[in-house]
C-alpha atoms as a PDB file:
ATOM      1  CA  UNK A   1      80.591  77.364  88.718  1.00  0.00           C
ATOM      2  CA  UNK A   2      83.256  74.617  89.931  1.00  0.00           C
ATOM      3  CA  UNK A   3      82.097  71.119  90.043  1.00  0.00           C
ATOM      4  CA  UNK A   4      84.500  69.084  92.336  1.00  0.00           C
ATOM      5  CA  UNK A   5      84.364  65.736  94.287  1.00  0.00           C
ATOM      6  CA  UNK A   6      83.532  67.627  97.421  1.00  0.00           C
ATOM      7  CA  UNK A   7      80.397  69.480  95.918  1.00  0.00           C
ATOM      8  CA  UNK A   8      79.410  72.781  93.781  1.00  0.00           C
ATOM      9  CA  UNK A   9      81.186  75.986  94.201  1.00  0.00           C
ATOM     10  CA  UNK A  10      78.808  78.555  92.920  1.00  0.00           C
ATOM     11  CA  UNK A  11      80.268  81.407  91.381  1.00  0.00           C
ATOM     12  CA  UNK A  12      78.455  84.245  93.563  1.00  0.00           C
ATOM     13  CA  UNK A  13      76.264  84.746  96.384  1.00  0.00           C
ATOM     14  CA  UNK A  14      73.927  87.338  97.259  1.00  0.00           C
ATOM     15  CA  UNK A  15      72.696  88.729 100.291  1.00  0.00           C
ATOM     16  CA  UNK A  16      70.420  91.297 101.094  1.00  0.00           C
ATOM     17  CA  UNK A  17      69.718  92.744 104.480  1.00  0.00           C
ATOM     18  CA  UNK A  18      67.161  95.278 105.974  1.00  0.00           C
ATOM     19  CA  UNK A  19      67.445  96.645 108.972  1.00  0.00           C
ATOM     20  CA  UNK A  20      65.452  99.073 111.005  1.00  0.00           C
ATOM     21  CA  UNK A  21      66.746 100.400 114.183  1.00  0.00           C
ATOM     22  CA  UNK A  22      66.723 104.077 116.319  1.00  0.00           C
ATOM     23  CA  UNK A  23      68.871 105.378 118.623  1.00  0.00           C
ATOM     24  CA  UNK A  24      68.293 107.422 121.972  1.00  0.00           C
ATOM     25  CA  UNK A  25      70.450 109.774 123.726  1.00  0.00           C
ATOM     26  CA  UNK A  26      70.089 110.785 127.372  1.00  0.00           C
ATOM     27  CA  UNK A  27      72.183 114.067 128.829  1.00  0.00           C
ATOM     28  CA  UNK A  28      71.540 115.423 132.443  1.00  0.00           C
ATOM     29  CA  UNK A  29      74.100 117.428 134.334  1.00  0.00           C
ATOM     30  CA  UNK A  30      77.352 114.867 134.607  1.00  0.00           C
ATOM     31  CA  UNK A  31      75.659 112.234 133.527  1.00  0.00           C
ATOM     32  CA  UNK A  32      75.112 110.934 129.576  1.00  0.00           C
ATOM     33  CA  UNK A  33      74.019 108.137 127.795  1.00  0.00           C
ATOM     34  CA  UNK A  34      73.391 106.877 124.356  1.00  0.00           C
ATOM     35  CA  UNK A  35      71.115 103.495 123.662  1.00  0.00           C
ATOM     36  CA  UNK A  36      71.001 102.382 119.905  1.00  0.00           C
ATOM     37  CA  UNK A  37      69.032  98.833 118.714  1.00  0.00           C
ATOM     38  CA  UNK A  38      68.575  97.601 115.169  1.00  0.00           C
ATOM     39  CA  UNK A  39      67.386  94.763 113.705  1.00  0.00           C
ATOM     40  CA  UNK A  40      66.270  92.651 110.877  1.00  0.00           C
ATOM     41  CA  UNK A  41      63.190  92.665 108.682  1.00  0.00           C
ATOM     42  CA  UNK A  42      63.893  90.332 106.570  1.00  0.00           C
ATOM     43  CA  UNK A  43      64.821  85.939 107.222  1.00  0.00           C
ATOM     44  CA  UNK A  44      68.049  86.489 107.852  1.00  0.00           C
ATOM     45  CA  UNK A  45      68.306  87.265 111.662  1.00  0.00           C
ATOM     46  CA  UNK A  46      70.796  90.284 112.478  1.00  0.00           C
ATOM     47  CA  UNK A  47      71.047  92.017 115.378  1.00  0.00           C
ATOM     48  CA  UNK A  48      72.992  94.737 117.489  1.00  0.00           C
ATOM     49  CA  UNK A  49      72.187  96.799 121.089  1.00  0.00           C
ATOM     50  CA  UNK A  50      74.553  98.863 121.774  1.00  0.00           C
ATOM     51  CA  UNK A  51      74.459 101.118 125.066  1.00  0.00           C
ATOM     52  CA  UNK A  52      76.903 103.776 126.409  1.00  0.00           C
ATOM     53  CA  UNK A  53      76.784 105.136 129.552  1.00  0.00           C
ATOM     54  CA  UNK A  54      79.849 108.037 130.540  1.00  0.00           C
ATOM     55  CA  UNK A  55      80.072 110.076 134.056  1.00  0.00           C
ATOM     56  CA  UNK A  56      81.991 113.168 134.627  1.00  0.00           C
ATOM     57  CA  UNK A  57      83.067 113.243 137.890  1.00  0.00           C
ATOM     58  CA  UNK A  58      84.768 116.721 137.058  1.00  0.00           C
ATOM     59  CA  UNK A  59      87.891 117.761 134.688  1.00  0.00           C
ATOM     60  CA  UNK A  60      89.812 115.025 136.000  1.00  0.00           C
ATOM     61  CA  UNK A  61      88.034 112.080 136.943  1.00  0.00           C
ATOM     62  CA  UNK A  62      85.850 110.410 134.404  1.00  0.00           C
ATOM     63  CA  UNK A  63      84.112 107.263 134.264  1.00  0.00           C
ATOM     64  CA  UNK A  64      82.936 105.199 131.011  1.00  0.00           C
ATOM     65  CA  UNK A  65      80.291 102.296 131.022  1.00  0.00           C
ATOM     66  CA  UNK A  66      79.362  99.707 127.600  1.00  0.00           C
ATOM     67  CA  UNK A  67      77.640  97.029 126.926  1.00  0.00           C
ATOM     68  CA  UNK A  68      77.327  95.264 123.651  1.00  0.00           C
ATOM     69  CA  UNK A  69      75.349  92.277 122.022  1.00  0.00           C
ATOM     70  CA  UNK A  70      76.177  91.623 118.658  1.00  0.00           C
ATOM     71  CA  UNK A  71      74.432  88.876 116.088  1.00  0.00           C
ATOM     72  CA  UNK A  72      75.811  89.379 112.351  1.00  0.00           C
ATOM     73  CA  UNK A  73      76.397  87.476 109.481  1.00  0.00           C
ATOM     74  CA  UNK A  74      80.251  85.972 108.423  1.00  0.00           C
ATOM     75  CA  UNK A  75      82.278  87.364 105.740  1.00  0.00           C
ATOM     76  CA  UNK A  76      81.739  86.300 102.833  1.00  0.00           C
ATOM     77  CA  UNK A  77      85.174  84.855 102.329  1.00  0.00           C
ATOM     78  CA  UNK A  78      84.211  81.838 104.798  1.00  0.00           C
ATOM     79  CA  UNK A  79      81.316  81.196 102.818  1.00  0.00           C
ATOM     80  CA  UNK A  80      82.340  80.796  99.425  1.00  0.00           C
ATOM     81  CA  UNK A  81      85.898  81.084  98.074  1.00  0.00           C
ATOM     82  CA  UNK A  82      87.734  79.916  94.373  1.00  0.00           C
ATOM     83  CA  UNK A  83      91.247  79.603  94.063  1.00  0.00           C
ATOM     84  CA  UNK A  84      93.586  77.786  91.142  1.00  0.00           C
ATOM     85  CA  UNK A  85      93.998  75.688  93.772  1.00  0.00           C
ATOM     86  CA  UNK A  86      92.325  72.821  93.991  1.00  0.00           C
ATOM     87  CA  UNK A  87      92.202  72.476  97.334  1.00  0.00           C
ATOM     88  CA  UNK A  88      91.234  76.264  98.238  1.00  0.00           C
ATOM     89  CA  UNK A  89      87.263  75.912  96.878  1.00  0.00           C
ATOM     90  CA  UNK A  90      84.685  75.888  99.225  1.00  0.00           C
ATOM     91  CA  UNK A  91      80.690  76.865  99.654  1.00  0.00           C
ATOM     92  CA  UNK A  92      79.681  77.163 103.379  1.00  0.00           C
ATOM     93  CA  UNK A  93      76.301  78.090 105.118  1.00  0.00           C
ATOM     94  CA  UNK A  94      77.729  79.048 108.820  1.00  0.00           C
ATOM     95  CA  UNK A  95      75.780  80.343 111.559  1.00  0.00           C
ATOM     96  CA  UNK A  96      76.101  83.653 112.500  1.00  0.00           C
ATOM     97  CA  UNK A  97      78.013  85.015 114.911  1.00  0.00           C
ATOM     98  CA  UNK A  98      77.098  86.194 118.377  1.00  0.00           C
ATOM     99  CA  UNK A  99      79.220  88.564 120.604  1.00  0.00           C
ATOM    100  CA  UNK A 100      78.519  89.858 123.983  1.00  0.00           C
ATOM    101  CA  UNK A 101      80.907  92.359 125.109  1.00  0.00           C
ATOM    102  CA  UNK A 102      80.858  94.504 128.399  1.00  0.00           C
ATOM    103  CA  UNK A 103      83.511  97.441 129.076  1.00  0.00           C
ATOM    104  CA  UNK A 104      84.229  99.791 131.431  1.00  0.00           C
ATOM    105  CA  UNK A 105      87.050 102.588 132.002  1.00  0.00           C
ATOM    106  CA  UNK A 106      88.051 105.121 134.710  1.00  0.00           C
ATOM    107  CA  UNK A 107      89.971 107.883 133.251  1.00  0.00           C
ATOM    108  CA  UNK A 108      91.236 109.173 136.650  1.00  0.00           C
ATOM    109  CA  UNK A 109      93.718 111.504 138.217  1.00  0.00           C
ATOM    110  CA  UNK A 110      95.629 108.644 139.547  1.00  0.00           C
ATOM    111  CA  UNK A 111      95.674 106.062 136.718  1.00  0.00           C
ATOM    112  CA  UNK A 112      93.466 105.127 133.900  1.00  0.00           C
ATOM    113  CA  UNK A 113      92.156 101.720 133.472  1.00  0.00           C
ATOM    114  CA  UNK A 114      89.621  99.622 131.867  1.00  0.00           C
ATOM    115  CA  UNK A 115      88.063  96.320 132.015  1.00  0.00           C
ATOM    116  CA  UNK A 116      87.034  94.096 128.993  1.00  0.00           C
ATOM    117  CA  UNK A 117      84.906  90.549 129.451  1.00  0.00           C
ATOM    118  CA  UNK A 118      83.653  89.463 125.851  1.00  0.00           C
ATOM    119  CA  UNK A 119      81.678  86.113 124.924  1.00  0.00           C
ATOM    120  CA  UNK A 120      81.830  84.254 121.431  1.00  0.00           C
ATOM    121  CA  UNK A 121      79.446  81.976 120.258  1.00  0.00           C
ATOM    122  CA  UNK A 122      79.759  80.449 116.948  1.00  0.00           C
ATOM    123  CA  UNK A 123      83.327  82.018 116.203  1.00  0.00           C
ATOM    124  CA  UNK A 124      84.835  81.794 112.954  1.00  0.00           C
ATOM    125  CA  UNK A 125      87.917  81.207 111.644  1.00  0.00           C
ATOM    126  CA  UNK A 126      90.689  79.691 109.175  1.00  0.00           C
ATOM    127  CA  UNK A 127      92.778  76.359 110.756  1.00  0.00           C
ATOM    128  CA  UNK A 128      95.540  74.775 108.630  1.00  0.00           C
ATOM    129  CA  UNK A 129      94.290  71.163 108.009  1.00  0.00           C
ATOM    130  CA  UNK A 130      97.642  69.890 107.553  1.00  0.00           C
ATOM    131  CA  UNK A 131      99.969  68.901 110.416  1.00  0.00           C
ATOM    132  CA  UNK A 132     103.283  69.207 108.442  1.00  0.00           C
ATOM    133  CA  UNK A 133     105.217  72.240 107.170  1.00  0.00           C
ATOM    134  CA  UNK A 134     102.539  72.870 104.080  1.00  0.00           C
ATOM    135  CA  UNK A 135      99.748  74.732 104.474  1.00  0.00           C
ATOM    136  CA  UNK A 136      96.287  73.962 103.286  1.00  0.00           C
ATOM    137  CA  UNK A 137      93.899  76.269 104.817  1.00  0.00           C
ATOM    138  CA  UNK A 138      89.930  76.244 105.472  1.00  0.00           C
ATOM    139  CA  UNK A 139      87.403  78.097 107.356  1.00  0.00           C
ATOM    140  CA  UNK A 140      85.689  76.792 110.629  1.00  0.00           C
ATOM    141  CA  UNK A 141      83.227  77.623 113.033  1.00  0.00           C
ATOM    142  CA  UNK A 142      83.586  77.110 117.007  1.00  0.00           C
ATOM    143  CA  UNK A 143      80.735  75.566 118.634  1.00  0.00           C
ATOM    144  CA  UNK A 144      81.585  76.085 121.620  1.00  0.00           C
ATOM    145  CA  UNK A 145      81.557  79.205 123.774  1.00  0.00           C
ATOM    146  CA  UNK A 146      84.961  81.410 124.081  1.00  0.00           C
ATOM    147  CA  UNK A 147      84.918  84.093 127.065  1.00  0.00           C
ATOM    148  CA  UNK A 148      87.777  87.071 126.878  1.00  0.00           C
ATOM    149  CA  UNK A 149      88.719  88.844 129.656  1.00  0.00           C
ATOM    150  CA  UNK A 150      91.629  91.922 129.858  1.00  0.00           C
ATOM    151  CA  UNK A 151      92.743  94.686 132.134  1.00  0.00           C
ATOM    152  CA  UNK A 152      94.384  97.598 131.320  1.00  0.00           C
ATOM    153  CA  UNK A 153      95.910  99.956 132.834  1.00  0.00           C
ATOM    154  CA  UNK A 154      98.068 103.284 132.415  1.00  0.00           C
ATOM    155  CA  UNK A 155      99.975 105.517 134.323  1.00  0.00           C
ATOM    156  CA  UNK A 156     102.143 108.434 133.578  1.00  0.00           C
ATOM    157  CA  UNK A 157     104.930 109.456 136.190  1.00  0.00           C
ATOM    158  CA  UNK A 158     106.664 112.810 136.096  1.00  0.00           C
ATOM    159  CA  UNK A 159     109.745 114.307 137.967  1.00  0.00           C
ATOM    160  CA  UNK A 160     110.815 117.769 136.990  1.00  0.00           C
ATOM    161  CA  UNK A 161     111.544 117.525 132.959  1.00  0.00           C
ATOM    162  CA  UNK A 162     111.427 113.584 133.177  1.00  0.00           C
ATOM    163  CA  UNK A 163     108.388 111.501 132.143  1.00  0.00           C
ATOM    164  CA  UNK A 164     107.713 108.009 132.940  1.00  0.00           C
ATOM    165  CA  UNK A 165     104.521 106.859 130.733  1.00  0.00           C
ATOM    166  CA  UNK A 166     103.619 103.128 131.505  1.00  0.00           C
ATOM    167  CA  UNK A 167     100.935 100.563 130.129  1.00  0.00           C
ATOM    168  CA  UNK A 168     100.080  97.389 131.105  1.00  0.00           C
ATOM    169  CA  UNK A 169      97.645  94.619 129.509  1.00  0.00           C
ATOM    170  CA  UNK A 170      96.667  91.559 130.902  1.00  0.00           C
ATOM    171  CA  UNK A 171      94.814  89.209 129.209  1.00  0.00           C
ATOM    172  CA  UNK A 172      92.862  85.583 129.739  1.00  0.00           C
ATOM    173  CA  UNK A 173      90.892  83.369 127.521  1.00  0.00           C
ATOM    174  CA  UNK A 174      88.660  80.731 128.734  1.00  0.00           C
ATOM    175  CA  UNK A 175      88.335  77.887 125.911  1.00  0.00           C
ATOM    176  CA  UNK A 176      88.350  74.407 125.070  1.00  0.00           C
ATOM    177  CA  UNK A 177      90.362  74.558 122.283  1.00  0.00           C
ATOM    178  CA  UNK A 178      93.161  76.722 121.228  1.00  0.00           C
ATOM    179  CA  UNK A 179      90.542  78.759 118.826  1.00  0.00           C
ATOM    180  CA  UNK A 180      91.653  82.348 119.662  1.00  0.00           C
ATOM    181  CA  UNK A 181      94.896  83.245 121.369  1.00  0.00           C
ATOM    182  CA  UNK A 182      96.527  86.414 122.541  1.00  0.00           C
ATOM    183  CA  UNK A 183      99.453  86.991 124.735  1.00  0.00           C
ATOM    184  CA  UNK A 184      98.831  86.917 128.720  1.00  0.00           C
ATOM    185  CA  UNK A 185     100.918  89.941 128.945  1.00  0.00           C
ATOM    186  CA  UNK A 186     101.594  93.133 127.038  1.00  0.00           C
ATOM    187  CA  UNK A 187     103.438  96.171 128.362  1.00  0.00           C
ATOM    188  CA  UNK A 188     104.677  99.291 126.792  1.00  0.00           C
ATOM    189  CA  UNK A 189     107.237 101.775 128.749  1.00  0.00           C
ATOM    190  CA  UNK A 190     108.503 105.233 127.665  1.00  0.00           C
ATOM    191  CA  UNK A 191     111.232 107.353 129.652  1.00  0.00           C
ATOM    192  CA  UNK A 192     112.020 110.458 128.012  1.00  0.00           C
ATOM    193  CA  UNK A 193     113.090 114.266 128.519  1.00  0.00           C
ATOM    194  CA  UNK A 194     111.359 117.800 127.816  1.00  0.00           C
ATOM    195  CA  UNK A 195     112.547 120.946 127.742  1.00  0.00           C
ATOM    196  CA  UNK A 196     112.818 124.538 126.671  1.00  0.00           C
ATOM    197  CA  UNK A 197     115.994 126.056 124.872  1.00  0.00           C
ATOM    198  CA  UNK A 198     117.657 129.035 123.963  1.00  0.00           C
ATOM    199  CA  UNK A 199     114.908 131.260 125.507  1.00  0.00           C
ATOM    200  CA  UNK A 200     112.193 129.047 124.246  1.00  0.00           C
ATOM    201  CA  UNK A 201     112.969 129.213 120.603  1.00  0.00           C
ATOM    202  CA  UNK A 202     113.710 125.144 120.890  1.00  0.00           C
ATOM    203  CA  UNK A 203     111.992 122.148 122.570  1.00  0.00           C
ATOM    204  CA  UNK A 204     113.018 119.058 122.869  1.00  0.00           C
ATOM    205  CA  UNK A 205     111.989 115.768 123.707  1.00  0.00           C
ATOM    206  CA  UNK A 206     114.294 112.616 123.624  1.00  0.00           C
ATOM    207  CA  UNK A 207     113.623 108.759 124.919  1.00  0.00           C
ATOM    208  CA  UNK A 208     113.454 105.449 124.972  1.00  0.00           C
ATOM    209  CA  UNK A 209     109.983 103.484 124.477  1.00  0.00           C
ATOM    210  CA  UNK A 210     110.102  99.778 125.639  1.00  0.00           C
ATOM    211  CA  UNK A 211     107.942  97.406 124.025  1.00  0.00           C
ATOM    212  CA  UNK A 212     107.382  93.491 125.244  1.00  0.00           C
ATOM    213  CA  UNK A 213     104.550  90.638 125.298  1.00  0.00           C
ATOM    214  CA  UNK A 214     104.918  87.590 126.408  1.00  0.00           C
ATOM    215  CA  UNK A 215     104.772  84.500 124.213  1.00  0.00           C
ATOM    216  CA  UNK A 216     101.673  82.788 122.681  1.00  0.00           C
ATOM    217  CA  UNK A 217     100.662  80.614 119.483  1.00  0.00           C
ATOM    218  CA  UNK A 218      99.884  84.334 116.919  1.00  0.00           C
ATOM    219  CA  UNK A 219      97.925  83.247 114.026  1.00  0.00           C
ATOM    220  CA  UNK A 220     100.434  82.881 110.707  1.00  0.00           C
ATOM    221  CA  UNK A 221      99.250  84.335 107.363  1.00  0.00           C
ATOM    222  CA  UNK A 222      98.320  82.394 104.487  1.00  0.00           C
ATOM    223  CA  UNK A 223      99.048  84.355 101.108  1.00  0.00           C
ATOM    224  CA  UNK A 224      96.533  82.794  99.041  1.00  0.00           C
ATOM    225  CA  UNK A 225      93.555  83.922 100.621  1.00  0.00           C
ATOM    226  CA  UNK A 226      95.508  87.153 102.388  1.00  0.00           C
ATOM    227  CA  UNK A 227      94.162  85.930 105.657  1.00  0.00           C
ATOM    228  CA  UNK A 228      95.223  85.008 109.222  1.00  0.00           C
ATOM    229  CA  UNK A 229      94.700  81.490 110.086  1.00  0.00           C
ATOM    230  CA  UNK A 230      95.221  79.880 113.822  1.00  0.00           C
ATOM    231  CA  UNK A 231      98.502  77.874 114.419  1.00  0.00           C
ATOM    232  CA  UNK A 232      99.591  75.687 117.822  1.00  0.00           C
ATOM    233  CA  UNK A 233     103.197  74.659 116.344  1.00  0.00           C
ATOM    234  CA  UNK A 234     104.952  77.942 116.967  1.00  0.00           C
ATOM    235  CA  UNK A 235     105.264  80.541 119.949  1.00  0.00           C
ATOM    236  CA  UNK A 236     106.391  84.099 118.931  1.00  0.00           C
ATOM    237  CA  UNK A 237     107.423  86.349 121.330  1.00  0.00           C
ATOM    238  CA  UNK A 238     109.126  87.213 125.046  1.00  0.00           C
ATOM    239  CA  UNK A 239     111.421  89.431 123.432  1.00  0.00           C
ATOM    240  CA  UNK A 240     112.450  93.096 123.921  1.00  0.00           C
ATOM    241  CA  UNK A 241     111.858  96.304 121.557  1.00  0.00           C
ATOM    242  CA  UNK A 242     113.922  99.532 121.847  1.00  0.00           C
ATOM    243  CA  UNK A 243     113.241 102.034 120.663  1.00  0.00           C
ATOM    244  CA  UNK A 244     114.493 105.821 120.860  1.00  0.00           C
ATOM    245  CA  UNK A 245     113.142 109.078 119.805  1.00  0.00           C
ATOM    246  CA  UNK A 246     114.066 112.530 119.262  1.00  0.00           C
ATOM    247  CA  UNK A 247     111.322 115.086 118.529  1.00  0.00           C
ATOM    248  CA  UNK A 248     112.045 119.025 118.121  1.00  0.00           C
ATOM    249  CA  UNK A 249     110.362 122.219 117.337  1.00  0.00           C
ATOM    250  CA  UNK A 250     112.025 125.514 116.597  1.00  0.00           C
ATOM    251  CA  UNK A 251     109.082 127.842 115.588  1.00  0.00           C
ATOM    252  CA  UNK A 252     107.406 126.818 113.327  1.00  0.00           C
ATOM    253  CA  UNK A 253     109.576 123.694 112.012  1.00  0.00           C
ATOM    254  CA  UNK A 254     108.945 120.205 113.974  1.00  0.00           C
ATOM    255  CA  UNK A 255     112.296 117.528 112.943  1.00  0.00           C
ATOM    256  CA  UNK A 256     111.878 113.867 114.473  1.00  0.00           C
ATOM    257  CA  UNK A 257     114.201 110.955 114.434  1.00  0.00           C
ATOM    258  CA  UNK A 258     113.635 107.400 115.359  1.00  0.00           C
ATOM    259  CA  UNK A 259     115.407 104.498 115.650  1.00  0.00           C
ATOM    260  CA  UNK A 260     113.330 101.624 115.618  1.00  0.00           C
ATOM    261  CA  UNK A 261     113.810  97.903 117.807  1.00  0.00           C
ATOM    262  CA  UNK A 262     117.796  99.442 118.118  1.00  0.00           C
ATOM    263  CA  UNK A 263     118.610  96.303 119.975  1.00  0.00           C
ATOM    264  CA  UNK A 264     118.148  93.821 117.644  1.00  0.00           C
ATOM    265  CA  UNK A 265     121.351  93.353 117.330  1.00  0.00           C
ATOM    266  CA  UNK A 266     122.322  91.692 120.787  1.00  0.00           C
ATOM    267  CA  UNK A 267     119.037  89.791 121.414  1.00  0.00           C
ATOM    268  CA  UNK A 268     119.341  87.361 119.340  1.00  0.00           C
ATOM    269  CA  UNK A 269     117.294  87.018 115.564  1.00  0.00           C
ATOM    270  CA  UNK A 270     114.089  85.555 117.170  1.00  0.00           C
ATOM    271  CA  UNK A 271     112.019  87.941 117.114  1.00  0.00           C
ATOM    272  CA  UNK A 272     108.994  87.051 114.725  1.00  0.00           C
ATOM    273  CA  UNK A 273     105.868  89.595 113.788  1.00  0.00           C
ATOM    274  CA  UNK A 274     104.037  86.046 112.909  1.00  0.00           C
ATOM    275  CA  UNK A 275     105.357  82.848 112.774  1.00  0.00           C
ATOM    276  CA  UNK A 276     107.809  82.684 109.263  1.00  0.00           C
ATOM    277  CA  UNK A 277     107.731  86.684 109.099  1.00  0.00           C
ATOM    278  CA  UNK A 278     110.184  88.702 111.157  1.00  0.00           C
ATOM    279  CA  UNK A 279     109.057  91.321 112.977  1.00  0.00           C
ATOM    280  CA  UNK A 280     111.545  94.566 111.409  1.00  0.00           C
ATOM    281  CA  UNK A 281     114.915  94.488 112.210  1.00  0.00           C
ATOM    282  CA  UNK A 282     117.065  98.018 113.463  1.00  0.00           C
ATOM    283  CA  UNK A 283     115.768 101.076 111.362  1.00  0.00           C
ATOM    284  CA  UNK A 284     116.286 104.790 111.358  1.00  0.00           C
ATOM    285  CA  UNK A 285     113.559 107.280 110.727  1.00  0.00           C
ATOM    286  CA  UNK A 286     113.516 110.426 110.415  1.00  0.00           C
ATOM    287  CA  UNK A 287     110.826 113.591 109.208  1.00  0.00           C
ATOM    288  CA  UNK A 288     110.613 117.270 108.988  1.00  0.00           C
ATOM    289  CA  UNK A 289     107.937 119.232 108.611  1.00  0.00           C
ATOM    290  CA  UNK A 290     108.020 123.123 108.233  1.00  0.00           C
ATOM    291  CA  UNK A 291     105.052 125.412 108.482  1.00  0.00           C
ATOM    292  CA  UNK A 292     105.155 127.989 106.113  1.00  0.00           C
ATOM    293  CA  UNK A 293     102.271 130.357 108.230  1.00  0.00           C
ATOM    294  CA  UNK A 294     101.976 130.322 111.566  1.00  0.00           C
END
């Protein structure tokens, strides 16, 4: 037990939840659905409905329907932490939190694409309390409401033994404060080449997957408590990733080679995984795997 200016810092807490809940599952012709509720018997209120609705249109259209609501108690870690550090000791009582969360996705013969809008009330998190370069980190709660919306969508084009596989995510967040943050855009892009050889005894596929978001404030990391925290100083990204492949089968041996974010040579050393870490510089890997039965 720490006794500090601020207050006591026990040394443990306890918790103890129970739950009772069921689940019902619905399945008629193309149509199937799955409803599951649970909640507490005890003070502490948790929650969670959970419903799942799917539609199969036939073998290549397919529809997917879900809707969420979520109530459950914070991690323990925002509660009650002890450190060496003075300054990393706390003993918190937050609210829990509450999510509501509504997805849908159409798995078609055209494209596939989904839809995400997602609520947060009473949102948690860890803000640096300092404005300068040192860190000095400590878990909040939003009281305020933060609404998340993305779109998604995929697409595969194909001419002869070329491939053309795209994704796309957009992404918007509706707050008052810069709480959670995520980058407006985020694409992926991979052109490659398949193919048979010497009378089918080889395939091959070779290409080149693109990678890009655009920027946005990504939470840094804070070693001491090995968590995430949210930042506003420093944008990361709105840089390019290269990457190219080689994958190969001859009977029953597979050989790959990559070579990871090739380009980093001539874009410049700003590209950042979180702010202070890098993101991996230019990298070669490479993997064989042989099948002793077939």
């Amino acid at each position: 037990i720490l006794i500090l200016d601020s207050g006591v810092v026990p040394s443990s807490i306890n918790d103890k939840f129970n739950t009772i809940g069921g689940q019902y599952e619905y399945t008629k012709n193309k149509l199937k659905g799955t409803l599951l509720y649970s909640n507490s018997i005890t003070n502490q209120s948790l929650s969670n409905f959970d419903a799942k609705l799917s539609y199969k249109l036939n073998e290549k259209n397919e529809f997917f329907f879900q809707y969420q609501n979520t109530n459950k108690a914070p991690n323990h870690i925002y509660n009650l932490h002890q450190s060496s550090y003075v300054s990393y000791n706390w003993y918190n009582s937050f609210k829990n939190e509450k999510i509501n969360n509504i997805e849908a996705t159409a798995k078609t013969q055209w494209l596939h694409a989904s839809l995400q809008i997602s609520s947060f009330n009473d949102y948690l998190y860890f803000s640096n309390d300092n404005s300068d370069e040192k860190q000095l980190i400590s878990p909040k709660q939003y009281d305020k409401t933060i609404n998340y919306l993305s779109v998604k969508v995929s697409k595969e084009f194909k001419f002869r033994n070329f491939s053309l596989d795209n994704t796309l995510l957009y992404q918007e967040v509706d707050q008052q404060e810069d709480v959670l943050n995520v980058p407006q855009i985020v694409t992926r892009n991979t052109l490659y080449y398949s193919n048979f050889f010497f009378k089918k005894a080889l395939f091959l596929q070779t290409g080149v997957t693109f990678n890009y978001f655009t920027k946005f404030y990504a939470n840094d990391y804070n070693p001491v408590i090995a968590e995430a925290f949210v930042q506003n100083q420093k944008k990361i990204g709105d840089f390019p990733m290269l990457d190219f492949f080689i994958n190969a089968r001859i009977r029953q041996t597979r050989i790959f080679i990559k070579a990871e974010h090739f380009n980093s040579g001539f874009t410049g050393n700003t590209f950042y995984n979180a702010p202070n870490y890098p993101y991996r510089d230019f990298m070669i890997r490479f993997g064989l795997i042989w099948n002793f039965f077939q």
